[in-house]
Protein backbone atom coordinates (compact mmCIF):
# COMPACT_ATOMS: atom_id res chain seq x y z
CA UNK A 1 8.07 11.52 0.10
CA UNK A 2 5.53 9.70 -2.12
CA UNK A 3 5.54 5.66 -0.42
CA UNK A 4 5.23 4.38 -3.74
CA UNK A 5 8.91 5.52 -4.70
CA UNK A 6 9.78 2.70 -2.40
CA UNK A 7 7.99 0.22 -4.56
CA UNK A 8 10.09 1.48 -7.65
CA UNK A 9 13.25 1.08 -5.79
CA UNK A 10 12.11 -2.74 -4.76
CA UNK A 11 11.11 -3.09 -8.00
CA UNK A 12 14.47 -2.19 -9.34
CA UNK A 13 16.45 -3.97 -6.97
CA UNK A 14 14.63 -6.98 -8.68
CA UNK A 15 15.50 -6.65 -11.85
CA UNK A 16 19.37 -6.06 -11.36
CA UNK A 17 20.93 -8.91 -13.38
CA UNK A 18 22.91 -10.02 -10.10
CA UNK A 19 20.60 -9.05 -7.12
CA UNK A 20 22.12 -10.92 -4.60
CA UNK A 21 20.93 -11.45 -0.99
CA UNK A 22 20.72 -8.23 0.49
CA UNK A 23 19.11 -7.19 -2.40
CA UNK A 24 16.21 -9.58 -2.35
CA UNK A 25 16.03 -8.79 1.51
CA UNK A 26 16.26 -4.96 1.31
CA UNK A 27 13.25 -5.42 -1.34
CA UNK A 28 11.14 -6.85 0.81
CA UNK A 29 11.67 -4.58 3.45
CA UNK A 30 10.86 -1.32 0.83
CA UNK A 31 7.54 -3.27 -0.53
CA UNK A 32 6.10 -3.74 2.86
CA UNK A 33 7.10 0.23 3.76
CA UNK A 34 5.54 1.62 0.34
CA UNK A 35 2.53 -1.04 1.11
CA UNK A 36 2.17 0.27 5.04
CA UNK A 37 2.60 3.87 4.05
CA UNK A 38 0.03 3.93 1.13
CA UNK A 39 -2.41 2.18 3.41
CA UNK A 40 -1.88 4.75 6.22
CA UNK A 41 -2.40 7.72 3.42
CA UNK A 42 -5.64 5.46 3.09
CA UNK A 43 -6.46 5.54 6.31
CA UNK A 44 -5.90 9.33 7.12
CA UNK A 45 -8.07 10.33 4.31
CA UNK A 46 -10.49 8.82 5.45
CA UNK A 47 -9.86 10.56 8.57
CA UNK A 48 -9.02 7.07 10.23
CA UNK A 49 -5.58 8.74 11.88
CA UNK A 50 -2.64 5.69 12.31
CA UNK A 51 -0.45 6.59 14.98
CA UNK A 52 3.07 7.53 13.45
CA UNK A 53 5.58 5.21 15.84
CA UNK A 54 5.83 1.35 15.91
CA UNK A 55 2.12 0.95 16.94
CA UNK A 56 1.07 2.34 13.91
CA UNK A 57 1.41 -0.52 12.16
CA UNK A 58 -0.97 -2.79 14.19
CA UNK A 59 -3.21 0.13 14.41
CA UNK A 60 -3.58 0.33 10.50
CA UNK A 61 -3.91 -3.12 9.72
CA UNK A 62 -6.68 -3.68 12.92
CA UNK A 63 -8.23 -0.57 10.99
CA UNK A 64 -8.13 -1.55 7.55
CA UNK A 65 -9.59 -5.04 8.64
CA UNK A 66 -12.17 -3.31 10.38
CA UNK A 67 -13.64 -1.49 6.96
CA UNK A 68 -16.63 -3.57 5.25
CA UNK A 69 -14.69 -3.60 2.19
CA UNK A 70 -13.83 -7.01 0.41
CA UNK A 71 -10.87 -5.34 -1.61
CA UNK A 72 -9.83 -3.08 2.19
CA UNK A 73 -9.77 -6.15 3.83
CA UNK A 74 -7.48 -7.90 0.81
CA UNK A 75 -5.43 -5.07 0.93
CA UNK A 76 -5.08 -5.77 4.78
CA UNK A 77 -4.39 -9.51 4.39
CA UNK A 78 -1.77 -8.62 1.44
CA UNK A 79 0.01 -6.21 4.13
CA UNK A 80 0.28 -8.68 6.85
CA UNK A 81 2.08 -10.81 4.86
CA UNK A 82 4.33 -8.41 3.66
CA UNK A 83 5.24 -7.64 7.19
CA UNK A 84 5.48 -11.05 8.39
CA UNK A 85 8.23 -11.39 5.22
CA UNK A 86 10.13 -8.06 6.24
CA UNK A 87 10.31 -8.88 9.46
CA UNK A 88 12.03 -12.21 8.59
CA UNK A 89 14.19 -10.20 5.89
CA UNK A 90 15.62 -7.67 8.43
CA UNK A 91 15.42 -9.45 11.59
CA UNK A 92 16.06 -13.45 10.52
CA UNK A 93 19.63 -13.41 9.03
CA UNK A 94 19.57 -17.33 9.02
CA UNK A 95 16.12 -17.49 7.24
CA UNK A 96 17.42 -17.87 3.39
CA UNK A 97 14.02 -17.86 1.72
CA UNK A 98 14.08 -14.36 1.96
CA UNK A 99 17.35 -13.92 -0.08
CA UNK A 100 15.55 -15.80 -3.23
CA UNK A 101 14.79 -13.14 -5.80
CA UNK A 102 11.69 -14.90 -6.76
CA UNK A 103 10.47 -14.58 -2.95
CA UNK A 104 11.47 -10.43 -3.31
CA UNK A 105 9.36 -10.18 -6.65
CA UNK A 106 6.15 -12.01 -5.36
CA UNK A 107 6.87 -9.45 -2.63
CA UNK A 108 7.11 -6.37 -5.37
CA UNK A 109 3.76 -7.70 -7.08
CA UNK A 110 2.05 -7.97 -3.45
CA UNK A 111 2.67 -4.50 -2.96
CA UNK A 112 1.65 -3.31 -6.20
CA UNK A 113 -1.73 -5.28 -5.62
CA UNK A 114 -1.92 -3.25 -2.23
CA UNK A 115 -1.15 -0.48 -3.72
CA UNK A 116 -3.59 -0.52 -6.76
CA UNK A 117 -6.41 -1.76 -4.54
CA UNK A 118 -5.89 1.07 -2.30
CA UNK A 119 -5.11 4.17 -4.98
CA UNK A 120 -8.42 2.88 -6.71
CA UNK A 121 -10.76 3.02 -3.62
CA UNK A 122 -9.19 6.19 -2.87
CA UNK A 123 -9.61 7.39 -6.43
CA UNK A 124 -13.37 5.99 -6.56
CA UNK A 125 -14.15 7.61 -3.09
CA UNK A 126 -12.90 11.00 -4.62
CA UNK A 127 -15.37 10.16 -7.62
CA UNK A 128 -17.83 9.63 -5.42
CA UNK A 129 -17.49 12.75 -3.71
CA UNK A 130 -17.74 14.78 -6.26
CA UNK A 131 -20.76 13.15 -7.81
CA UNK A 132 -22.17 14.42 -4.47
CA UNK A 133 -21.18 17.90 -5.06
CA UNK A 134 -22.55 17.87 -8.57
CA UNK A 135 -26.17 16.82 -7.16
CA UNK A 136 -26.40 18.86 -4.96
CA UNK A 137 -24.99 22.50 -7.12
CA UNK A 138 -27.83 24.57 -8.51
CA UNK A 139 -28.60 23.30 -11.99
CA UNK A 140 -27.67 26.48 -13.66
CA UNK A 141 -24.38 25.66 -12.24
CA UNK A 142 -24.09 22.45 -13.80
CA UNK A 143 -24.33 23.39 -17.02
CA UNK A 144 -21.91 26.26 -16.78
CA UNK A 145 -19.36 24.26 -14.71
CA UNK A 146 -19.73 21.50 -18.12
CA UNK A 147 -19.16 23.82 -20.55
């Protein structure tokens, strides 16, 4: 399953006309999911392995706060707040900020920050890699490869 379908669905559950309460908390919950996830993809491909059980998620955000990166370490702030909002949303049934829709959608955009931050460093660390390729392939194969 791709993590990010959980950021459509908390997305969605936003924009229903009457979301309710246990729509605004279920979207927090699915935002910081499809944020953790996504930053555990991170993490493995970067062959940074996050332990796949409930100590996981200390694991990846010690990890990601450990990387030299301003935008990692944003991405790592964003997710701890996330968590310390889903934890309140699932666990805190008298905490009624959670159960504001406007408190669910600055959760949605949170995770879409995380998420973008995270795609693109992926995305540029793919780029990168295969700028390394290219200087180092025999120029004849350059130019064929272009072609």
């Amino acid at each position: 399953m791709n993590p990010r379908d959980l950021h459509r669905l908390a997305s969605l559950l936003c924009s229903q006309a009457h979301a309710g309460p246990a729509a605004s908390r279920t979207a927090i919950s699915r935002c910081y999911y499809a944020a953790f996830h996504v930053a555990a993809e991170f993490l493995r491909g970067r062959k940074m392995p996050v332990p796949r059980n409930a100590g996981g998620h200390r694991e990846a955000l010690l990890r990601l706060m450990s990387l030299p990166e301003p935008d990692i370490r944003l991405a790592a702030a964003l997710i701890g707040d996330l968590q310390t909002k889903r934890i309140e949303a699932d666990y805190d049934m008298s905490h009624v900020g959670v159960e504001r829709i406007d408190t669910a959608r600055r959760c949605v955009e949170s995770a879409l920050t995380v998420i973008g931050l995270l795609d693109g460093k992926c995305r540029c660390d793919e780029l990168a890699g295969a700028h390394a390729l290219m200087d180092r392939a025999p120029l004849s194969r350059r130019r064929t490869s272009s072609s």
